[in-house]
N, C-alpha and C. Protein backbone atom coordinates (compact mmCIF):
# COMPACT_ATOMS: atom_id res chain seq x y z
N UNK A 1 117.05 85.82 126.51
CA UNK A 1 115.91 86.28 125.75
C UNK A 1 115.84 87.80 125.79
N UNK A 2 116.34 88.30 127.11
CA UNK A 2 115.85 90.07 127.33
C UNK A 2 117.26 90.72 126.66
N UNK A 3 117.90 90.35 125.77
CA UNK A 3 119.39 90.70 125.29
C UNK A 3 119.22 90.16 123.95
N UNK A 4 118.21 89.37 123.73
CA UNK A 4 118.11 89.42 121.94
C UNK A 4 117.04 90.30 122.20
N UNK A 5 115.82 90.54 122.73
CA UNK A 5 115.16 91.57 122.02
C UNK A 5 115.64 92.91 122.42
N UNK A 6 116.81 93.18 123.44
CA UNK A 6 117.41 94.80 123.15
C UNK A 6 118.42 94.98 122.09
N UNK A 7 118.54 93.57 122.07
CA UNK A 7 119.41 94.23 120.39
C UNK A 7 118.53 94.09 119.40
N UNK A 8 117.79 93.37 119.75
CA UNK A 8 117.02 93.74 117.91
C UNK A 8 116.57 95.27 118.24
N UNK A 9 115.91 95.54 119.36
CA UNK A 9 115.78 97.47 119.16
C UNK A 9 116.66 98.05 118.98
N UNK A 10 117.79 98.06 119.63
CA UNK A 10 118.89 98.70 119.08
C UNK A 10 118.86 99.03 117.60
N UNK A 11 119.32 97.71 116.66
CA UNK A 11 119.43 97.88 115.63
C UNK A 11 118.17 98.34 115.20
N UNK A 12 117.04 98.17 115.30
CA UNK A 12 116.12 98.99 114.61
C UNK A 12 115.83 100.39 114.75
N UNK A 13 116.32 101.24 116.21
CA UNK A 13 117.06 102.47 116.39
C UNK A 13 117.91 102.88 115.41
N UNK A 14 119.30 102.27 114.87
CA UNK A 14 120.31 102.33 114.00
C UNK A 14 119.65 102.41 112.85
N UNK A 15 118.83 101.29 112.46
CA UNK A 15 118.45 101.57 110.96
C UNK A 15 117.56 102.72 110.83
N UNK A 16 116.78 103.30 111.61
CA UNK A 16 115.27 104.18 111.31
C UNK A 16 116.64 105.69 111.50
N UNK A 17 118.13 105.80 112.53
CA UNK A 17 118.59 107.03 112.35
C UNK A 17 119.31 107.03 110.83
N UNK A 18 119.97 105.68 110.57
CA UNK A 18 120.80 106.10 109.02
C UNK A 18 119.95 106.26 107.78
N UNK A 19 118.66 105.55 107.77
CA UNK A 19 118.11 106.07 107.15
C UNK A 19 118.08 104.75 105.72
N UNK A 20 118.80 103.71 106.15
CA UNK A 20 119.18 102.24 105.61
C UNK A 20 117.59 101.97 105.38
N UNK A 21 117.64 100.73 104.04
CA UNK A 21 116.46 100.43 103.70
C UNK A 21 115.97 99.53 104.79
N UNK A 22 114.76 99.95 105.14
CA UNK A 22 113.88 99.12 106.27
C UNK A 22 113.26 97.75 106.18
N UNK A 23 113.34 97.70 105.03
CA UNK A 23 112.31 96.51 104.62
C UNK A 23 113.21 95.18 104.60
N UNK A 24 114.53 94.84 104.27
CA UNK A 24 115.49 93.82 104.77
C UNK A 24 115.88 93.33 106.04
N UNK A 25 116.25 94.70 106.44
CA UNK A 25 116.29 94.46 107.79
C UNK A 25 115.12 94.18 108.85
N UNK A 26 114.28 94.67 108.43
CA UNK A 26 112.75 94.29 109.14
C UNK A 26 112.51 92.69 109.27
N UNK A 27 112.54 92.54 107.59
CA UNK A 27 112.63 90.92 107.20
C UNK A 27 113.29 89.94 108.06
N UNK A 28 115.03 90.89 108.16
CA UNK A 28 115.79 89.78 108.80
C UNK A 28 115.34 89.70 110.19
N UNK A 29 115.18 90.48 111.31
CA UNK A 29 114.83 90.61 112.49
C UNK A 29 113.33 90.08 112.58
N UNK A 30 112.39 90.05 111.49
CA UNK A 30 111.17 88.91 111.91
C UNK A 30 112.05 87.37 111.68
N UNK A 31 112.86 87.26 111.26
CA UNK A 31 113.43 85.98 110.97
C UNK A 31 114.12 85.47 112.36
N UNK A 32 114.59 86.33 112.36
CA UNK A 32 115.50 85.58 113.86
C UNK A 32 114.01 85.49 115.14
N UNK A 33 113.88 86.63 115.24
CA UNK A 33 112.34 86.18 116.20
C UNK A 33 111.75 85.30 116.12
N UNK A 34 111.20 84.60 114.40
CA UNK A 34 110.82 82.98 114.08
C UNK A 34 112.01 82.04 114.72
N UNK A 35 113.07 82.37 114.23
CA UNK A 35 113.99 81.23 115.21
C UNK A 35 114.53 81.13 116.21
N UNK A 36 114.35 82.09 116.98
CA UNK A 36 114.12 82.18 118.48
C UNK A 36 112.84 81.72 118.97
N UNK A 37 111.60 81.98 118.76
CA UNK A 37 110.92 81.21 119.01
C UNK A 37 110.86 79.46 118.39
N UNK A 38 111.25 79.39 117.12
CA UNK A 38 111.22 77.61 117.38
C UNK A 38 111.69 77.24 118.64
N UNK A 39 113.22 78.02 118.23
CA UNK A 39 113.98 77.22 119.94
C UNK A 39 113.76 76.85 121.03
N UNK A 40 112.85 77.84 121.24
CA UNK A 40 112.10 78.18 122.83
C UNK A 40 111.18 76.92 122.52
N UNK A 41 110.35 77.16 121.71
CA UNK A 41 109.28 75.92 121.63
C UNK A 41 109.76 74.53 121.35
N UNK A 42 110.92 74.38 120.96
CA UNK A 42 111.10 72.77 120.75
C UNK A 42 111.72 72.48 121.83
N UNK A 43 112.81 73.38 123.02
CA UNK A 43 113.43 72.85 124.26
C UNK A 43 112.98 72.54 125.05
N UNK A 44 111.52 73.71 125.12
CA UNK A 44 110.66 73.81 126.40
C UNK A 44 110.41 72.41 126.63
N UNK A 45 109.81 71.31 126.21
CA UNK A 45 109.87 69.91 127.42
C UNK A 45 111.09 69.47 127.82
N UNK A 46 112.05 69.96 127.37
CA UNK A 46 113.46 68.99 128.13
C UNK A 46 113.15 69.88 128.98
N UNK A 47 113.74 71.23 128.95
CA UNK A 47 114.39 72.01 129.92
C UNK A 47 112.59 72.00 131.13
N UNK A 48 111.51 71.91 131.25
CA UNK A 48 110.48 71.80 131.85
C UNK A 48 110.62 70.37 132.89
N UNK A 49 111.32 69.40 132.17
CA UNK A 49 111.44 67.96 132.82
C UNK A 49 112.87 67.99 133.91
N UNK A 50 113.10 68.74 133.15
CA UNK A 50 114.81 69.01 134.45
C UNK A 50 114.42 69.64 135.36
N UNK A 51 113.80 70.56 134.88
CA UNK A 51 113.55 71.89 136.46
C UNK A 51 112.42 70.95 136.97
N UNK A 52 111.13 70.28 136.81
CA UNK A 52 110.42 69.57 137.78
C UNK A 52 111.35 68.04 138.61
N UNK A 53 112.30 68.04 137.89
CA UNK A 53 113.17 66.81 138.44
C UNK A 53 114.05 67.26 139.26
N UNK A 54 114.66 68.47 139.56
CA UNK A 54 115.48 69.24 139.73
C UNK A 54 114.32 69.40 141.67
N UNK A 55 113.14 69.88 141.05
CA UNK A 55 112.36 70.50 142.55
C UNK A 55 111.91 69.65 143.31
N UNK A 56 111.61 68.06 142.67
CA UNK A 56 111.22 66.85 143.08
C UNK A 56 112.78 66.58 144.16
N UNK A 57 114.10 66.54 143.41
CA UNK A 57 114.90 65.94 144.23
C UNK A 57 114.74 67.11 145.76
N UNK A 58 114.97 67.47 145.36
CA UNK A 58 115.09 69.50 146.44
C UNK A 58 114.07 69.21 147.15
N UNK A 59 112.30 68.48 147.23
CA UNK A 59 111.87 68.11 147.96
C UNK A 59 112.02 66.93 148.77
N UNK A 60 112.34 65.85 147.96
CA UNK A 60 112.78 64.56 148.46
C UNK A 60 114.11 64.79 149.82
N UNK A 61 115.18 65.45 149.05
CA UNK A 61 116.45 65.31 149.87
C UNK A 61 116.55 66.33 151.09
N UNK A 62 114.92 67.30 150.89
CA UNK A 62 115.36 68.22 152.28
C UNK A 62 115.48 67.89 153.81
N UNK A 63 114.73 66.52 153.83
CA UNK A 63 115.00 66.25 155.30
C UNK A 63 115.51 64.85 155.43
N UNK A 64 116.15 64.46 154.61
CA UNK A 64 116.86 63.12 154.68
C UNK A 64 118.75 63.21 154.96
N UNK A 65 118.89 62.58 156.03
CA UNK A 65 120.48 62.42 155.59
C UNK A 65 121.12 62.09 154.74
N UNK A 66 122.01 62.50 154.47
CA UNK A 66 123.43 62.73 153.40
C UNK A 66 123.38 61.02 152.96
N UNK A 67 123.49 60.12 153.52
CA UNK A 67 123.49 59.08 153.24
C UNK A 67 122.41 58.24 152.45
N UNK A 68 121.53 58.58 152.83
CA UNK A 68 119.87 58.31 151.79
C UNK A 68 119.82 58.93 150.83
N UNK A 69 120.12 59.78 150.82
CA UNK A 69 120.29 60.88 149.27
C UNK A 69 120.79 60.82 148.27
N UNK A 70 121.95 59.51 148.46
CA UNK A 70 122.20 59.12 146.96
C UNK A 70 121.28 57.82 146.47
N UNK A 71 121.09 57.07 146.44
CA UNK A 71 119.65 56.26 146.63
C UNK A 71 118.61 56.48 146.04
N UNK A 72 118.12 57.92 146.71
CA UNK A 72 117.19 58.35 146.76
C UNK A 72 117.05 59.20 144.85
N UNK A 73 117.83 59.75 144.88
CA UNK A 73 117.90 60.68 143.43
C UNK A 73 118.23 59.95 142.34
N UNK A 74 118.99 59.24 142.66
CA UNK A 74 119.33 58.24 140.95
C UNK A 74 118.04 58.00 140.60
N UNK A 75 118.09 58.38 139.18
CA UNK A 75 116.88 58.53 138.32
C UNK A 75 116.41 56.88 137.77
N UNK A 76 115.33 56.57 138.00
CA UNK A 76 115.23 54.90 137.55
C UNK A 76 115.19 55.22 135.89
N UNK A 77 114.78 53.96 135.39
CA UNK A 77 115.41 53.59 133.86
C UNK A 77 114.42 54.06 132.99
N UNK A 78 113.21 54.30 133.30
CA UNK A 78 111.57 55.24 132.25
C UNK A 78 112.23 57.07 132.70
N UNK A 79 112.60 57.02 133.79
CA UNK A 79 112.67 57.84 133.74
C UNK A 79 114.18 59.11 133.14
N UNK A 80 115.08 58.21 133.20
CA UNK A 80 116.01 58.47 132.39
C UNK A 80 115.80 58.35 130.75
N UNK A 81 115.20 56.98 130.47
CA UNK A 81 114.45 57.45 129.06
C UNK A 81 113.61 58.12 128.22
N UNK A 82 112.85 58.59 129.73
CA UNK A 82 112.19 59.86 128.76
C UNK A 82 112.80 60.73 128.59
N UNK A 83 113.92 61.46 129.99
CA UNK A 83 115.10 62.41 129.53
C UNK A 83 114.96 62.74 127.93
N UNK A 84 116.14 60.91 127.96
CA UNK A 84 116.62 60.67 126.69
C UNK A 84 116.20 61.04 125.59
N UNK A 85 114.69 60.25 125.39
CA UNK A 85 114.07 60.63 124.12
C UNK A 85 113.44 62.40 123.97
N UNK A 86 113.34 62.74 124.82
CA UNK A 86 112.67 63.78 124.96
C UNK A 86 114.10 64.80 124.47
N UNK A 87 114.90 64.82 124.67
CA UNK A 87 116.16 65.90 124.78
C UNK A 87 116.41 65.53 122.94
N UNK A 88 116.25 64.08 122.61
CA UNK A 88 116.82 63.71 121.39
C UNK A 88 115.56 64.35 120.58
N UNK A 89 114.86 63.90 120.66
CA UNK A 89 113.19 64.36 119.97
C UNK A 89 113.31 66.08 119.56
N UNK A 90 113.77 66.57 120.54
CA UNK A 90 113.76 68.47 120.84
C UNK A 90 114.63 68.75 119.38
N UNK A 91 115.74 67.82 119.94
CA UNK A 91 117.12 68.34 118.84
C UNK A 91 116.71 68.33 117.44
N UNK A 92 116.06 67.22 117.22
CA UNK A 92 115.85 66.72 115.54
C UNK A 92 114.38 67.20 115.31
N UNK A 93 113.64 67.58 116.41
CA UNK A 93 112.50 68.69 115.72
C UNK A 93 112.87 69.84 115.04
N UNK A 94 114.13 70.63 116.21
CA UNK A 94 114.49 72.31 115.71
C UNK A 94 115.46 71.62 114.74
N UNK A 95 116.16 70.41 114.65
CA UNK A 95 117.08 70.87 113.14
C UNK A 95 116.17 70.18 112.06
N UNK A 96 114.95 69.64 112.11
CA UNK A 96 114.33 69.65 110.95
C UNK A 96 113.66 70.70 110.64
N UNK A 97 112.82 71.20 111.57
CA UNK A 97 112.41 72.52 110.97
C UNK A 97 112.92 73.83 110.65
N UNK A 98 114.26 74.39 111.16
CA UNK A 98 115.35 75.17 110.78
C UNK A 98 115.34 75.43 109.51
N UNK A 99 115.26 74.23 108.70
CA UNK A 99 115.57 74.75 107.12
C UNK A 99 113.73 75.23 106.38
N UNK A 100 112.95 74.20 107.05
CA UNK A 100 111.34 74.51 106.15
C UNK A 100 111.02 76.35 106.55
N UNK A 101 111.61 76.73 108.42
CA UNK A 101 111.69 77.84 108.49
C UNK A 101 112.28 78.94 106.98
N UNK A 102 113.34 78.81 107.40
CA UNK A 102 114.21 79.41 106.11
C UNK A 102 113.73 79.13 104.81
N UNK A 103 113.41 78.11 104.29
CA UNK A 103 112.28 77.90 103.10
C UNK A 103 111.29 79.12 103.11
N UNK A 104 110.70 79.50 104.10
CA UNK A 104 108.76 80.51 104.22
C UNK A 104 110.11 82.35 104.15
N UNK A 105 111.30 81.89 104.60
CA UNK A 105 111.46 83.11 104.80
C UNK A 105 112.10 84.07 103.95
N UNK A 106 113.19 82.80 103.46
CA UNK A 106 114.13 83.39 102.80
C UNK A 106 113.90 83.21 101.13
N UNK A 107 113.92 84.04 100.12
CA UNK A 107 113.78 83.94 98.85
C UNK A 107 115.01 83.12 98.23
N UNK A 108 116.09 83.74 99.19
CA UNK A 108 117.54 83.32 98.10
C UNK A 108 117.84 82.19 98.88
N UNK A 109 117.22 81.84 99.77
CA UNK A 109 117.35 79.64 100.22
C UNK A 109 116.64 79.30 99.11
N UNK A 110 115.06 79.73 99.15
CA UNK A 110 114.63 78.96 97.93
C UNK A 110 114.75 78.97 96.57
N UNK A 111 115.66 79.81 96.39
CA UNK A 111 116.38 79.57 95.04
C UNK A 111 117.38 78.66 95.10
N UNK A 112 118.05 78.68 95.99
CA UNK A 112 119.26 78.03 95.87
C UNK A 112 118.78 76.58 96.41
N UNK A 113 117.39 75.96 96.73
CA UNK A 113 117.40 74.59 96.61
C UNK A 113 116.60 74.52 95.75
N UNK A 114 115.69 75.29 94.69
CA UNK A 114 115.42 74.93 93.33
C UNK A 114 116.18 74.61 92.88
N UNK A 115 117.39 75.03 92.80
CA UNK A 115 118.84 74.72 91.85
C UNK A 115 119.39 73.38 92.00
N UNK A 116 119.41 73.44 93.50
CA UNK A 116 119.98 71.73 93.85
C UNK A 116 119.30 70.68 93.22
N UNK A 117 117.51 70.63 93.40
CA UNK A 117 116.60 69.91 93.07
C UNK A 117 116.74 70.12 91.57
């Protein structure tokens, strides 16, 4: 995250010294920020369910022997399915909304699926 927004300053450094039209590039760099944030917002429950599953085992296995510990962590079957659905759910939220994004943003997407339609 701290390496896309030093390059988007960067380049907005670059454009304000050459002197390049501002208003495209402005455009494009609010665009990627919209799709950097979907991302963030549609992963955040997988990646939130791993790291609390992740601190749950790390509590469970700190004072148990090596031998109880496998037992102990295998994930039962609700709970592997919510994984599941939850990781699948994330995916087909950000690739459905990917394009309605690009629809609000981009002029020459929505020309070019007037055309299709």
């Amino acid at each position: 995250m701290c390496g896309i927004c030093s390059g988007i300053t960067e380049s907005s450094r670059k454009i304000r010294k050459s002197g390049a039209s501002s208003g495209k590039h402005r455009e494009a760099t609010i665009t990627i920020i919209c799709m950097t944030m979907l991302h963030i917002i549609c992963n955040t429950p997988s990646i939130v369910f791993m790291i609390l599953r992740m601190v749950r085992i790390a509590a469970i296995t700190s004072s148990m022997p090596l031998k109880e510990i496998a037992d102990t962590v295998n994930p039962n079957y609700y709970e592997r399915l919510y994984l599941s659905v939850t990781i699948i759910f994330s995916f087909i939220l950000n690739s459905s909304a990917n394009p309605i994004l690009y629809m609000f943003r981009m002029g020459r997407f929505r020309q070019f699926i007037g055309k299709l339609i």
